[in-house]
Protein backbone atom coordinates (compact mmCIF):
# COMPACT_ATOMS: atom_id res chain seq x y z
CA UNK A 1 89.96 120.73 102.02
CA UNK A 2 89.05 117.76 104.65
CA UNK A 3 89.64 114.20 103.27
CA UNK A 4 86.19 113.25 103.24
CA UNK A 5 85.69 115.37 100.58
CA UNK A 6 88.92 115.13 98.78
CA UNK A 7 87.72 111.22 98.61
CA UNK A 8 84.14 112.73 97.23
CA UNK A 9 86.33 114.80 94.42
CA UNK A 10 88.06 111.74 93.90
CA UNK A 11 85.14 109.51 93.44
CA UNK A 12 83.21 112.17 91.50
CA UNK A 13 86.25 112.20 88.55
CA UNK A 14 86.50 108.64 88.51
CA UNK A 15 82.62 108.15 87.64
CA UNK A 16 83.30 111.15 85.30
CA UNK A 17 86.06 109.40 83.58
CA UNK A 18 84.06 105.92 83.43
CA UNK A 19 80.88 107.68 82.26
CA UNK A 20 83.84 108.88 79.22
CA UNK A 21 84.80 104.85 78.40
CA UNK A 22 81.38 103.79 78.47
CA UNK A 23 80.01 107.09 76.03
CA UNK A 24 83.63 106.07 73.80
CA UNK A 25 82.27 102.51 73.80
CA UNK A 26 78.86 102.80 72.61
CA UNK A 27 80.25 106.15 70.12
CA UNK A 28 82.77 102.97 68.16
CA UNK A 29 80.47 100.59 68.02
CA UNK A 30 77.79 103.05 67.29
CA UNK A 31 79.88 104.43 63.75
CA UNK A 32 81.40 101.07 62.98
CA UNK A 33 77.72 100.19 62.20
CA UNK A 34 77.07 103.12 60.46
CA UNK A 35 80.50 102.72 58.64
CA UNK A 36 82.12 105.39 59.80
CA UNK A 37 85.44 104.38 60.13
CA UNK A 38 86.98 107.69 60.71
CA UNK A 39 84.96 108.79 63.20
CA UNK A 40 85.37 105.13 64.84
CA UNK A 41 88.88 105.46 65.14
CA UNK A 42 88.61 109.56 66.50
CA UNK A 43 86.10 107.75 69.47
CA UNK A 44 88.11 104.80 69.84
CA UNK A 45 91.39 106.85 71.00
CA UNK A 46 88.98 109.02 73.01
CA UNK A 47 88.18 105.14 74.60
CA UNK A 48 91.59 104.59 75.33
CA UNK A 49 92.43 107.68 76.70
CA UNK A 50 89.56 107.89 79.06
CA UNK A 51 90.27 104.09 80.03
CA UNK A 52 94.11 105.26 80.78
CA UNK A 53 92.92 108.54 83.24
CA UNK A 54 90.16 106.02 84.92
CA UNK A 55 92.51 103.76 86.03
CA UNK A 56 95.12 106.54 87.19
CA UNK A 57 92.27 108.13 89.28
CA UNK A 58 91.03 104.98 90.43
CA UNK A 59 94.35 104.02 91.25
CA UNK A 60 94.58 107.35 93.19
CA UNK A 61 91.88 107.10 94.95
CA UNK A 62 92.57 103.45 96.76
CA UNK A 63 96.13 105.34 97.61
CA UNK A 64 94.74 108.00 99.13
CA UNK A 65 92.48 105.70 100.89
CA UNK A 66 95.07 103.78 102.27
CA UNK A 67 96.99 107.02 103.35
CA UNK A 68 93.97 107.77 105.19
CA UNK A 69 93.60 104.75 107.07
CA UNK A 70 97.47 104.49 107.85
CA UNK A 71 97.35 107.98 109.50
CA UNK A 72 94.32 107.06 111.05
CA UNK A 73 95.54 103.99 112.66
CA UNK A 74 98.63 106.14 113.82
CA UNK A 75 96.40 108.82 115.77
CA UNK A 76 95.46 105.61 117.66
CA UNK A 77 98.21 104.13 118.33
CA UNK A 78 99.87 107.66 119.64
CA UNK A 79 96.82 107.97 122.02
């Protein structure tokens, strides 16, 4: 797999994982007005969770990113 779409993949789960927080967001605030409380809680953990992997793939990302650019930089400096 070339890197330019390896950083695609990566971009593509991130959005996938912040599409998650935002759909766990409106879900709590959505049942605590209906007074669900258990179901509230269930969505609110599914928040946190999908806030925890959206970071960690964001987080990848900018690494491999930076990996990119370092061996980049080194196929011009070897030139």
């Amino acid at each position: 797999m070339n890197s330019n779409m390896q950083n695609k993949t990566f971009i593509f789960l991130e959005r996938l994982w912040l599409v998650g927080v935002v759909l766990g967001i409106v879900l709590v605030i959505y049942f605590l007005i209906m007074k669900d409380n258990d179901s509230a809680v269930f969505f609110f953990g599914f928040f946190i969770l999908s806030s925890i992997i959206y970071l960690m793939r964001k987080r990848q990302r900018k690494k491999h990113e930076a990996f990119l650019k370092h061996q980049e930089e080194q196929k011009k400096n070897s030139r």
